[in-house]
Protein backbone atom coordinates (compact mmCIF):
# COMPACT_ATOMS: atom_id res chain seq x y z
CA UNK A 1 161.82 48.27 118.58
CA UNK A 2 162.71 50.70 115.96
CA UNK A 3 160.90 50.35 112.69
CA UNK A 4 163.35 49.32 109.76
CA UNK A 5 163.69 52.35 107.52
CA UNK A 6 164.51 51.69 104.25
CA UNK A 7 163.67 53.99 100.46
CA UNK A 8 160.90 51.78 99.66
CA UNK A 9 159.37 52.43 103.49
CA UNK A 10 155.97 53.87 102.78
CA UNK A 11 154.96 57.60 104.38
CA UNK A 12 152.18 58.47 106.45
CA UNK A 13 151.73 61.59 108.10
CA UNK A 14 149.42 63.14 111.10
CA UNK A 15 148.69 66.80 110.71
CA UNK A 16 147.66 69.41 113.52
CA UNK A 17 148.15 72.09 115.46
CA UNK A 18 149.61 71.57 117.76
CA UNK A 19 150.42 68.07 117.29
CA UNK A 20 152.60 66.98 120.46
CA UNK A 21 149.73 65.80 121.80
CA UNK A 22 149.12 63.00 119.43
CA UNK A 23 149.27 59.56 119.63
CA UNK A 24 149.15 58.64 115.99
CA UNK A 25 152.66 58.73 114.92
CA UNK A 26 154.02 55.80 117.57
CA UNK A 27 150.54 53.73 117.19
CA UNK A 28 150.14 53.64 114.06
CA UNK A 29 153.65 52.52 112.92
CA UNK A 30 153.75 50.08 115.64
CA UNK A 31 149.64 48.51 113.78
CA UNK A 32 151.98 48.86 110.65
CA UNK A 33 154.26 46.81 111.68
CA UNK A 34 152.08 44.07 112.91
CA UNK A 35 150.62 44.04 109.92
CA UNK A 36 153.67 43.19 107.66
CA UNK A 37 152.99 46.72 106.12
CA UNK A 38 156.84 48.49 105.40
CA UNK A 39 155.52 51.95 106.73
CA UNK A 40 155.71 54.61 109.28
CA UNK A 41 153.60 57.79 110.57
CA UNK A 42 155.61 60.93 111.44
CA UNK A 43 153.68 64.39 112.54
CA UNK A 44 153.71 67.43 111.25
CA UNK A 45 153.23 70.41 112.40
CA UNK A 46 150.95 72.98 110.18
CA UNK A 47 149.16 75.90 111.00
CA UNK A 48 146.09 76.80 109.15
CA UNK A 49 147.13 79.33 107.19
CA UNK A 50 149.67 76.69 105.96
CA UNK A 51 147.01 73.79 105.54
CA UNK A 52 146.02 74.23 101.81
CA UNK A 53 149.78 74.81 100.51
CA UNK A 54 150.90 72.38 102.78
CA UNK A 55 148.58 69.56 101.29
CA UNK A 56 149.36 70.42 97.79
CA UNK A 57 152.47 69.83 98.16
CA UNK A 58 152.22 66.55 100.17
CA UNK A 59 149.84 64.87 97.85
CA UNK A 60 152.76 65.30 95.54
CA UNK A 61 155.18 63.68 97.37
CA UNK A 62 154.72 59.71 95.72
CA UNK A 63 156.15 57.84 98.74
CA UNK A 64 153.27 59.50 101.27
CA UNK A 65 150.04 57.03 100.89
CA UNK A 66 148.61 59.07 103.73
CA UNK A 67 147.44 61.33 105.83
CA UNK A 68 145.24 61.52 109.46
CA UNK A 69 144.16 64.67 109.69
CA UNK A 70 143.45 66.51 113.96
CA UNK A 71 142.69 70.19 115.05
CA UNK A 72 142.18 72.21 113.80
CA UNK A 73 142.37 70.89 110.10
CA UNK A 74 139.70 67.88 109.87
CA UNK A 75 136.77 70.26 108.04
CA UNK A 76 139.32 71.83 105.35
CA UNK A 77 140.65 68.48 104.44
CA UNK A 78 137.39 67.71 102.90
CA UNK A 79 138.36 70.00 100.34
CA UNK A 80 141.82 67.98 98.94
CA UNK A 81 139.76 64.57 98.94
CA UNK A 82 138.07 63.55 96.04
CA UNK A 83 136.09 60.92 97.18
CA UNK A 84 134.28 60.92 100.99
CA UNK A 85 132.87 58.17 102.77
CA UNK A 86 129.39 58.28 103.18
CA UNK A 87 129.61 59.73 107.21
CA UNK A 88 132.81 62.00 105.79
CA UNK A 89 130.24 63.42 103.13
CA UNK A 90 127.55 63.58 105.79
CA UNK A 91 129.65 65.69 107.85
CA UNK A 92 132.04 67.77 105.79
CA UNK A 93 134.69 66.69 107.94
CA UNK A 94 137.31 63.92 107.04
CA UNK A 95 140.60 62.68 109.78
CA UNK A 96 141.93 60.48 107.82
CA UNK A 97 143.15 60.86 103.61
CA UNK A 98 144.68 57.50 101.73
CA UNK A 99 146.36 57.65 98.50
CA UNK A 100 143.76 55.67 95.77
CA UNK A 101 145.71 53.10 93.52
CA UNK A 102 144.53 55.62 90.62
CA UNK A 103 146.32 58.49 92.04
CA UNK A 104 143.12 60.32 93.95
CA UNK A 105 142.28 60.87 97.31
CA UNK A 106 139.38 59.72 99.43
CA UNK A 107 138.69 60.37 103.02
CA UNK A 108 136.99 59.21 105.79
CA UNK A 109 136.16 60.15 109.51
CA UNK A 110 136.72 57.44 112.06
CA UNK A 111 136.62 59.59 115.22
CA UNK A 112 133.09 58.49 116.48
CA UNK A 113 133.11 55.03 115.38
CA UNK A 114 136.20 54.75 117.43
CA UNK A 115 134.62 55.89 120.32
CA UNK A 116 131.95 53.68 120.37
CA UNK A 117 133.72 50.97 119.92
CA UNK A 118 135.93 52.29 122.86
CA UNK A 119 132.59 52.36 124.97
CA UNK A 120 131.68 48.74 124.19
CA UNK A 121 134.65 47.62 125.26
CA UNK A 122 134.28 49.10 128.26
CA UNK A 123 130.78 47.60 128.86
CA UNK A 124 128.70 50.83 128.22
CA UNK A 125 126.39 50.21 125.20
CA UNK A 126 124.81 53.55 123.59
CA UNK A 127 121.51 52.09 122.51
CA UNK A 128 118.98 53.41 124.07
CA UNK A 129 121.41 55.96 126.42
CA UNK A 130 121.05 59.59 126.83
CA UNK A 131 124.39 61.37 125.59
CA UNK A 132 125.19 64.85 126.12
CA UNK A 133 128.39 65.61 123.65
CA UNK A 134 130.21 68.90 124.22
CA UNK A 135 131.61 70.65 120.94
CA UNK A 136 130.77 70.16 117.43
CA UNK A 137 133.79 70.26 115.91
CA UNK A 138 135.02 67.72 113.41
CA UNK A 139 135.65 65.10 116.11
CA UNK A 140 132.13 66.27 118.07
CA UNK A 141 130.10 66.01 114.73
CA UNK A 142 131.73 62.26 114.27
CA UNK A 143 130.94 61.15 117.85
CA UNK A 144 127.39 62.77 117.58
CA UNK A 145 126.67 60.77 114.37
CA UNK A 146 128.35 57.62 115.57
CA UNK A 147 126.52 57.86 118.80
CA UNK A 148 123.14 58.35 116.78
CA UNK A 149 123.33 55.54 114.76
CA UNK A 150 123.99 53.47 117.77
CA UNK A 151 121.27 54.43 119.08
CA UNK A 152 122.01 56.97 121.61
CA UNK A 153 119.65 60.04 122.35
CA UNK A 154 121.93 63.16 121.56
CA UNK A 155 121.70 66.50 122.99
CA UNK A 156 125.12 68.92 121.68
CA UNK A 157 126.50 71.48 123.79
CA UNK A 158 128.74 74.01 121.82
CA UNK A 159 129.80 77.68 122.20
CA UNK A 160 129.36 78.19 118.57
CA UNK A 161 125.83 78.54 117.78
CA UNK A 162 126.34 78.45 114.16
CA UNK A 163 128.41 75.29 114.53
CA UNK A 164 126.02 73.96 116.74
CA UNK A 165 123.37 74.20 114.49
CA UNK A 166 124.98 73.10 111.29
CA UNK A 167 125.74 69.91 113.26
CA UNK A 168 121.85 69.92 114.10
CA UNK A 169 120.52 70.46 110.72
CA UNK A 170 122.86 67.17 109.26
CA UNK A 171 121.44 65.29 112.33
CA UNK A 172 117.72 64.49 112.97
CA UNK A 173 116.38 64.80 116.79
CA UNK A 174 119.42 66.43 117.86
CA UNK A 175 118.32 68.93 120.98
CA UNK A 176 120.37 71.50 122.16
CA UNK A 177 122.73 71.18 125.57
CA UNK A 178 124.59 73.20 128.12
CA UNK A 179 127.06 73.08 130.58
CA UNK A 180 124.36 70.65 132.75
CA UNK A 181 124.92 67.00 132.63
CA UNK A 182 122.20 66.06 134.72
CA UNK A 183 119.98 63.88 133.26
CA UNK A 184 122.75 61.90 130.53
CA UNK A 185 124.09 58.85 130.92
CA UNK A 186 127.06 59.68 129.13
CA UNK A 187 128.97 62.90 128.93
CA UNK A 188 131.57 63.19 125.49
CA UNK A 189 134.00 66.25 125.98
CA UNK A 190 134.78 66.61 122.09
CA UNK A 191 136.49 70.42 122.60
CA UNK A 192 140.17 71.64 123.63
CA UNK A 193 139.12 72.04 126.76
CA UNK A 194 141.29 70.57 129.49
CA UNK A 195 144.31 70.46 126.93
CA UNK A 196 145.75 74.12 128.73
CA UNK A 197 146.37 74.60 132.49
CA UNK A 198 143.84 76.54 133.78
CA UNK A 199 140.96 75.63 131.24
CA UNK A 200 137.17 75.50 132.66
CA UNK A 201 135.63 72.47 132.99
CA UNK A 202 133.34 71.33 129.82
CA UNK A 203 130.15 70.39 131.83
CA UNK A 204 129.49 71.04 135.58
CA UNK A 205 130.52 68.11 137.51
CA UNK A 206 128.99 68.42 140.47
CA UNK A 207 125.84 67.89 138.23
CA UNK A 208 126.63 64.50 136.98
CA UNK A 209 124.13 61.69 137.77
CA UNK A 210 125.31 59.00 139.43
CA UNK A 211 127.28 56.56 137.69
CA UNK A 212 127.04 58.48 134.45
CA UNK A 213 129.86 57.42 132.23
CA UNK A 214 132.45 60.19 131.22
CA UNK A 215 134.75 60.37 128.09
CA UNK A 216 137.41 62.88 127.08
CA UNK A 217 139.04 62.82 123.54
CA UNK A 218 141.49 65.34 124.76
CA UNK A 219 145.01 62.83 124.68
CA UNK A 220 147.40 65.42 126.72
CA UNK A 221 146.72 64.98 129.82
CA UNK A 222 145.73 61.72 129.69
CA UNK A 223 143.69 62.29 132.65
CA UNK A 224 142.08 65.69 132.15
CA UNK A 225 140.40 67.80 135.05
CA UNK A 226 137.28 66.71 133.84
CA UNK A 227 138.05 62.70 134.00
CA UNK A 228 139.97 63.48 137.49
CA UNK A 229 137.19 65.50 138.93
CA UNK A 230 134.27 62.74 137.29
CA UNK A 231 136.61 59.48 139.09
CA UNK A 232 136.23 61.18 142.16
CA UNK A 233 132.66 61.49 142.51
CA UNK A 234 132.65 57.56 141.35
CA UNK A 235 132.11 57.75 137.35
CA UNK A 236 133.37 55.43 135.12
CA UNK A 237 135.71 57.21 132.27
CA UNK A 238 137.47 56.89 128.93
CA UNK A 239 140.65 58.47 128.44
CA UNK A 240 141.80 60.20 125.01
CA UNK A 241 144.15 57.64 124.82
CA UNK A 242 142.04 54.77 125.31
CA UNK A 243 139.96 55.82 122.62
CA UNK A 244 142.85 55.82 120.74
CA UNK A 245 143.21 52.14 121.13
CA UNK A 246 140.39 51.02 118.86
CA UNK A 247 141.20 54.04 117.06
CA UNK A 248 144.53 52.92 115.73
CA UNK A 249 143.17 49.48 114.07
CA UNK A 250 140.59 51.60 112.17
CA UNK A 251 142.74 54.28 111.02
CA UNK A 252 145.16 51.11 109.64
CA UNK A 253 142.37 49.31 108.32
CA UNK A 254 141.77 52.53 106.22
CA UNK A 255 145.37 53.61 105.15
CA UNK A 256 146.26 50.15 104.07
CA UNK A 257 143.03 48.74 102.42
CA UNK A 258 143.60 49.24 98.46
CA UNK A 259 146.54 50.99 98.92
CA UNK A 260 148.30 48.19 96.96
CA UNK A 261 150.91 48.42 99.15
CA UNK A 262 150.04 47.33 102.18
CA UNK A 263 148.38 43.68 103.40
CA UNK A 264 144.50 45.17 104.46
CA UNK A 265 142.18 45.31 107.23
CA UNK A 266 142.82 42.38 110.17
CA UNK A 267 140.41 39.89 109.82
């Protein structure tokens, strides 16, 4: 069912690039409407030369009380919030912006907790797991801390050294992976790869231990090369997509919560 558009509908807005692989836009106004809440989520398009002008000039607009923030944009946004939640702050890296009742802007990454909560649901509980997570980009950094504070023991795999090692220096007992996944109990694919034909794999399958658990927070494909090549030698996997169903709830908890325009987070 179409949402009811009306001038007093509320504006929220993903923001990427590319964005046709996101799922935001129809989850997110379909939690909305659940919720009572008189709002929609519509993408947009924004390269990153574009990002800074292109937030200016949103914040401005009074109807948009949001904004979810994906690649390549989540570590400049920190920079047009001006509050952070305390894991935003920890990692310089925000996916999500509300609209304060006061006019400001606070964010908050959500990325990793979603995951994890994804995980659980599936029956795989990080405490006391070995986790290899590949890329520490905005989303990588969130699922590293998320999976740390679980409980997980973290090893980061990233192409970047300096990236990698900013990520280490925010995270205690963080040791350094590779392309292996032997040894892990979980394997987190938190890089592009597998969103373009032809793309390497993130880790070397063949190396997985048996009945390690893989996830991939790429959403287009919804089963990447990685997930189709890990099924077939008998893992259990989370899609992009199925992390994106805790993921919606949280990011709507967020947006609406003291808003004032918009009922809260489901209790």
């Amino acid at each position: 069912m179409l949402p009811r558009l009306s001038g007093a509908t509320r504006i929220h807005l993903i923001v990427g690039d590319p964005i046709d692989q996101a799922k935001s836009p129809a989850g997110l106004t379909r939690v909305f409407a659940e919720r009572g809440a008189d709002a929609v989520c519509i993408p947009m398009q924004v390269p990153a030369p574009d990002f800074d002008a292109f937030l200016a000039a949103a914040k401005r607009v009074q109807n948009i009380d949001g904004i979810v923030i994906t690649v390549p944009h989540k570590f400049s946004a920190t920079r047009h919030c001006e509050t952070l939640s305390a894991r935003a702050h920890k990692l310089a890296a925000v996916n999500v912006m509300r609209r304060e009742t006061d006019g400001r802007w606070s964010g908050d990454m959500t990325d990793g907790i979603a995951l994890v909560a994804a995980l659980r649901a599936r029956g795989f509980e990080p405490k006391g797991r070995r986790a290899l997570v590949v890329g520490a980009g905005g989303a990588g950094s969130a699922v590293a801390l998320a999976l740390a504070e679980a409980g997980a023991s973290l090893a980061i795999s990233e192409v970047d050294p300096a990236r990698r090692d900013g990520l280490r220096k925010r995270l205690a007992d963080v040791a350094v992976g590779s392309g292996d996944p032997r040894g892990f109990d979980l394997v987190v694919n938190a890089s592009p790869m597998g969103m373009a034909p032809g793309d390497p794999l993130p880790v070397d399958v063949a190396r997985l231990d048996a009945g390690a658990f893989v996830a991939d927070l790429v959403t287009k494909p919804a089963v990447t090369p990685l997930l189709d090549a890990a099924r077939r030698r008998g893992s259990p996997v989370l899609t992009g997509e199925g992390m994106f169903e805790p993921q919606a709830g949280i990011l709507a908890d967020f947006l609406l919560f003291s808003s004032g325009r918009g009922p809260g987070p489901a209790r």
